[in-house]
N, C-alpha and C. Protein backbone atom coordinates (compact mmCIF):
# COMPACT_ATOMS: atom_id res chain seq x y z
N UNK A 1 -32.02 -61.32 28.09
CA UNK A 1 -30.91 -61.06 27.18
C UNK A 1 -29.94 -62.25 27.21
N UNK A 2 -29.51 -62.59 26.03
CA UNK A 2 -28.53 -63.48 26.03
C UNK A 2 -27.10 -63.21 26.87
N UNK A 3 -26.39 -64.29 27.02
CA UNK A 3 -24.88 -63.86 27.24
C UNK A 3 -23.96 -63.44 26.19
N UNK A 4 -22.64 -62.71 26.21
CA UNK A 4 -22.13 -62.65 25.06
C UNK A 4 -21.62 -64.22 24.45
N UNK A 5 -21.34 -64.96 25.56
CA UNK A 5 -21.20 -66.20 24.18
C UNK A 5 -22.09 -66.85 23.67
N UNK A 6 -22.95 -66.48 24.13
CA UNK A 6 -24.51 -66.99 23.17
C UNK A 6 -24.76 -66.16 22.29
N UNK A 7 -24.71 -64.98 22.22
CA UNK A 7 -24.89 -64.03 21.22
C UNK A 7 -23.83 -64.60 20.15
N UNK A 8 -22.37 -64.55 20.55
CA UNK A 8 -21.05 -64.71 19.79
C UNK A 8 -21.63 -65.66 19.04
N UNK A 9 -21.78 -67.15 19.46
CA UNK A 9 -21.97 -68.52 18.69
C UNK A 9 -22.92 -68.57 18.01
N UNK A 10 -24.11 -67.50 18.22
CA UNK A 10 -25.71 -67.63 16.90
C UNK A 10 -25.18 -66.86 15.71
N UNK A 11 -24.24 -65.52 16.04
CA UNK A 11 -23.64 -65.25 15.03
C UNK A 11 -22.55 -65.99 13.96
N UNK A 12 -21.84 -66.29 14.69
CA UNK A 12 -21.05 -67.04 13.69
C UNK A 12 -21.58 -68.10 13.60
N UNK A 13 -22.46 -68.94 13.92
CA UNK A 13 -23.16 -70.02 13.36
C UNK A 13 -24.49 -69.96 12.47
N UNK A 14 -25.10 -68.40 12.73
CA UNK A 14 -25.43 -67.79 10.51
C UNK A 14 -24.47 -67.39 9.84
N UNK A 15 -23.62 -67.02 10.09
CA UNK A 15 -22.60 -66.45 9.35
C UNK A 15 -21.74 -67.65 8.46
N UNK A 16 -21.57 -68.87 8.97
CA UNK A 16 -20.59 -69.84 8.50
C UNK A 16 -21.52 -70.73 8.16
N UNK A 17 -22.69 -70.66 8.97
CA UNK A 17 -23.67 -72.03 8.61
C UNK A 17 -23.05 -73.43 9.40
N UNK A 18 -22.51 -73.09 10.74
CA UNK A 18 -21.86 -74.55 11.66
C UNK A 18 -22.72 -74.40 12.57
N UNK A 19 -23.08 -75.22 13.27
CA UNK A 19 -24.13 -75.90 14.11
C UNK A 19 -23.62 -75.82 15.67
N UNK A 20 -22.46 -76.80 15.43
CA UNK A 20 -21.69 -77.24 16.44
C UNK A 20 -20.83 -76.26 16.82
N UNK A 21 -19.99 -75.50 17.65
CA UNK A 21 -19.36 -74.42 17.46
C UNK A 21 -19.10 -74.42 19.19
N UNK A 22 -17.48 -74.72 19.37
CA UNK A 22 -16.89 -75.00 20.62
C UNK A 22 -16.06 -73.52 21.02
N UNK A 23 -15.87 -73.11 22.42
CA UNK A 23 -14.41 -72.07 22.28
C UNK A 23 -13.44 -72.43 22.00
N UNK A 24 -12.63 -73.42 21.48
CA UNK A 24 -11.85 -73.49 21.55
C UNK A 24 -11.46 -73.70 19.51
N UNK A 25 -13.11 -73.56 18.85
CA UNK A 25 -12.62 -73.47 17.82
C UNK A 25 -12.43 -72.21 16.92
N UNK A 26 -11.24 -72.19 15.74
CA UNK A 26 -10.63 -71.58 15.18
C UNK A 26 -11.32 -70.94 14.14
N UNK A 27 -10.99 -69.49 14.21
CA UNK A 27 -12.71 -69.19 12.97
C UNK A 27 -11.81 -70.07 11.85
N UNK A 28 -10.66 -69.56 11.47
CA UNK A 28 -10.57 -70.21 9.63
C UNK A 28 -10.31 -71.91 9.77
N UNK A 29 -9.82 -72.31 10.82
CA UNK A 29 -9.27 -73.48 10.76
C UNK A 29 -10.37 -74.53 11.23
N UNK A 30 -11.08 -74.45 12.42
CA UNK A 30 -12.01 -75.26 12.52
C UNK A 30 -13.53 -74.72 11.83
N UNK A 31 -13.33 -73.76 11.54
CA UNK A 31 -15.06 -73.11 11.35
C UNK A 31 -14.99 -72.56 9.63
N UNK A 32 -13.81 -72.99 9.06
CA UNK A 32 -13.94 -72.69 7.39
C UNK A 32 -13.87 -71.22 7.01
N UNK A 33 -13.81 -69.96 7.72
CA UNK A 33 -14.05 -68.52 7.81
C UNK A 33 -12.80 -68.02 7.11
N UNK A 34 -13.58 -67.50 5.84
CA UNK A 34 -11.88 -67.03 4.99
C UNK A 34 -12.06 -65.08 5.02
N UNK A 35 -11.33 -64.49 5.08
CA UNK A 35 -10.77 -63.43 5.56
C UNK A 35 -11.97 -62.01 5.24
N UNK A 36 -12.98 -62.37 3.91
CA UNK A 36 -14.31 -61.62 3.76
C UNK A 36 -15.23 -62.31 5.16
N UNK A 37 -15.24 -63.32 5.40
CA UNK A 37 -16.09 -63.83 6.11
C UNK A 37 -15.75 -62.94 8.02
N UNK A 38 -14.69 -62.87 7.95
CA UNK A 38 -14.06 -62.64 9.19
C UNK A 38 -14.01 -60.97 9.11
N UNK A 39 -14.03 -60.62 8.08
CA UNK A 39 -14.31 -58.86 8.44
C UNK A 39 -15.68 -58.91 8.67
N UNK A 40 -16.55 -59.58 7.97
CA UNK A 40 -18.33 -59.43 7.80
C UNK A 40 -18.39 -60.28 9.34
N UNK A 41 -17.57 -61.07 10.09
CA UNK A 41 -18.24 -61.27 11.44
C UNK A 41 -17.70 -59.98 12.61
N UNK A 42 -16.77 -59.44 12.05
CA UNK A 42 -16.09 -58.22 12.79
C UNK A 42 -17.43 -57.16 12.75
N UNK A 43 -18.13 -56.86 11.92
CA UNK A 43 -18.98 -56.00 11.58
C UNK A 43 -20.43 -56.32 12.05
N UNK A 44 -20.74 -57.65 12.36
CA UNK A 44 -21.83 -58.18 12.73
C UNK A 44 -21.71 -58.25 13.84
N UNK A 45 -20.78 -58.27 14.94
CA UNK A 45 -20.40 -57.97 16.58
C UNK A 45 -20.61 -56.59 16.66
N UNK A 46 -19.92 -56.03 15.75
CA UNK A 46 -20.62 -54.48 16.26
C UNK A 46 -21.71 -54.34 16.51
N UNK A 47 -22.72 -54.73 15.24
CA UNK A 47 -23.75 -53.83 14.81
C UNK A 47 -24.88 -54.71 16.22
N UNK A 48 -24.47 -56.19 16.47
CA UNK A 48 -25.16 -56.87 17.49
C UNK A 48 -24.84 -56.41 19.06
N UNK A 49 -24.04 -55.83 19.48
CA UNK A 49 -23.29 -55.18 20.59
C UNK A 49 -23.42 -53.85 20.72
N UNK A 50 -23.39 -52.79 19.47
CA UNK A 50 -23.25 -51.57 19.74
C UNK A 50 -22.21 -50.87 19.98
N UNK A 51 -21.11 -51.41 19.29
CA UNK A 51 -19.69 -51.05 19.42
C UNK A 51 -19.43 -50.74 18.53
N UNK A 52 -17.58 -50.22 18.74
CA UNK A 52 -16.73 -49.61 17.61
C UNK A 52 -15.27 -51.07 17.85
N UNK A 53 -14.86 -51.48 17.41
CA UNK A 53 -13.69 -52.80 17.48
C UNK A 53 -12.43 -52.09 16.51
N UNK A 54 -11.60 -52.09 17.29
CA UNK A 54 -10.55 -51.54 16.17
C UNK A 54 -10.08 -52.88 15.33
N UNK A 55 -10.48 -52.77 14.01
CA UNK A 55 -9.87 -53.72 12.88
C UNK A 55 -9.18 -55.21 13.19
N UNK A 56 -7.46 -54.61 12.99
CA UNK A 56 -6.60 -55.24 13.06
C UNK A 56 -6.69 -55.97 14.56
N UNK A 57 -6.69 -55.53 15.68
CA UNK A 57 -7.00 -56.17 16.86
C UNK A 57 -8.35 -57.01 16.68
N UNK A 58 -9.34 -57.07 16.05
CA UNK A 58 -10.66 -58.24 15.95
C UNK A 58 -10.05 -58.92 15.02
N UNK A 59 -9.49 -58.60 14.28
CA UNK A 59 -9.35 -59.62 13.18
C UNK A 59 -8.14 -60.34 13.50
N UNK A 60 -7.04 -60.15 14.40
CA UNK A 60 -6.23 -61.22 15.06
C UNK A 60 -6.53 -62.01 16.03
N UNK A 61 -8.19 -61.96 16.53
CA UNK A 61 -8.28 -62.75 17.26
C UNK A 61 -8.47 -64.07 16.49
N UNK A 62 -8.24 -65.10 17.10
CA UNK A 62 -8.02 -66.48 16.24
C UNK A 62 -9.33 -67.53 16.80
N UNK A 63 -9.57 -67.44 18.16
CA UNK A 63 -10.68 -68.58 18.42
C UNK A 63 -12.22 -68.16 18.40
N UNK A 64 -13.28 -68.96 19.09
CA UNK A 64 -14.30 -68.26 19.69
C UNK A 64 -14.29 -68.38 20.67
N UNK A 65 -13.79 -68.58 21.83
CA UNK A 65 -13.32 -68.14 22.99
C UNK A 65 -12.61 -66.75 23.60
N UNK A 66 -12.08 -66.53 22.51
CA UNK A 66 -11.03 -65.30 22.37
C UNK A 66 -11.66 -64.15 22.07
N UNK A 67 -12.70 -63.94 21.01
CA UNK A 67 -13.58 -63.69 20.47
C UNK A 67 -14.48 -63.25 21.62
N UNK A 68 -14.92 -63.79 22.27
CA UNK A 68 -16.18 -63.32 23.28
C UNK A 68 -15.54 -62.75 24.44
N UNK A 69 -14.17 -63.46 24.89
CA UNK A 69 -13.50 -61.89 25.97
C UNK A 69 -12.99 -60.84 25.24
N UNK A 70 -12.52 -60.53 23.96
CA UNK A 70 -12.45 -59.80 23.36
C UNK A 70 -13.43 -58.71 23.00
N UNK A 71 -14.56 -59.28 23.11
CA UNK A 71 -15.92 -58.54 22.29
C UNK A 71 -16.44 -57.94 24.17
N UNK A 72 -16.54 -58.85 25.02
CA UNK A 72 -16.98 -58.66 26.55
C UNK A 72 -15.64 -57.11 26.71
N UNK A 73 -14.41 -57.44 26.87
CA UNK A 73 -14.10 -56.06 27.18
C UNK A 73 -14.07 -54.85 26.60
N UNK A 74 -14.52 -54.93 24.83
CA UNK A 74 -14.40 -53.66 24.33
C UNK A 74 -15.50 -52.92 24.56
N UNK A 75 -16.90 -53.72 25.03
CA UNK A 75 -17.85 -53.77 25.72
C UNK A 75 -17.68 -53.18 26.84
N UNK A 76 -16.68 -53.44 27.75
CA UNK A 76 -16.72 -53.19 29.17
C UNK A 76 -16.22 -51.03 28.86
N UNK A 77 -14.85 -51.37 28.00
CA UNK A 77 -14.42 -50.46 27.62
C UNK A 77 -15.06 -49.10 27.33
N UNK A 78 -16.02 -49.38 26.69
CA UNK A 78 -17.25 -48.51 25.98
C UNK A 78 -18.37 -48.29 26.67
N UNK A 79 -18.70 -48.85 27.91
CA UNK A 79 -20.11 -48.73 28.49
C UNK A 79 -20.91 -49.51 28.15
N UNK A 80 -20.88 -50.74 27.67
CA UNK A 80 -22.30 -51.20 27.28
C UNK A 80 -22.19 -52.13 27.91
N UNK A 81 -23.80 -52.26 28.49
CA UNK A 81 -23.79 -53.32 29.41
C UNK A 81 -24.29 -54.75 28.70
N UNK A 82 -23.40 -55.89 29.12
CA UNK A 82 -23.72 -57.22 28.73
C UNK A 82 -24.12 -57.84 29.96
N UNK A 83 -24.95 -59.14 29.67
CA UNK A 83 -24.56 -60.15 30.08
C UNK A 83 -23.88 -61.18 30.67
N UNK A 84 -22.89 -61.54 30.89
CA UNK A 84 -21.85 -62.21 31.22
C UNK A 84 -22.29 -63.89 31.07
């Protein structure tokens, strides 16, 4: 099984079509992700994880760094076991 930031970065790198993809970059600002794109990656962590993400809290996360402890504890939160 992958880790979650390996999982995190294959997703948003079909999702945006970026290759290169650092934590420290910004979905809209470094990674081009305009606000359909960023609910449809909110929804694609679920459905790849097996979670429920409340909205407004995924969708203020700003990096992909942020993004994968974010996604790791709602994970932890819920029972499902990852990777690390």
């Amino acid at each position: 099984m992958a880790t979650v930031e390996e999982r995190v970065k294959a997703i948003t790198a079909q999702k945006l079509g970026v290759d290169d993809i650092k934590l420290e970059d910004s979905f809209t600002a470094d990674l081009g992700a305009e606000s359909v794109d960023s609910i449809e990656l909110v929804a694609m962590f679920e459905e790849e994880f097996g979670i429920e993400m409340d909205e407004d809290a995924a969708l203020a996360v700003q990096t992909v760094g942020d993004a994968i402890t974010f996604i790791a504890n709602v994970c932890k939160e819920q029972g499902v076991e990852i990777e690390q």
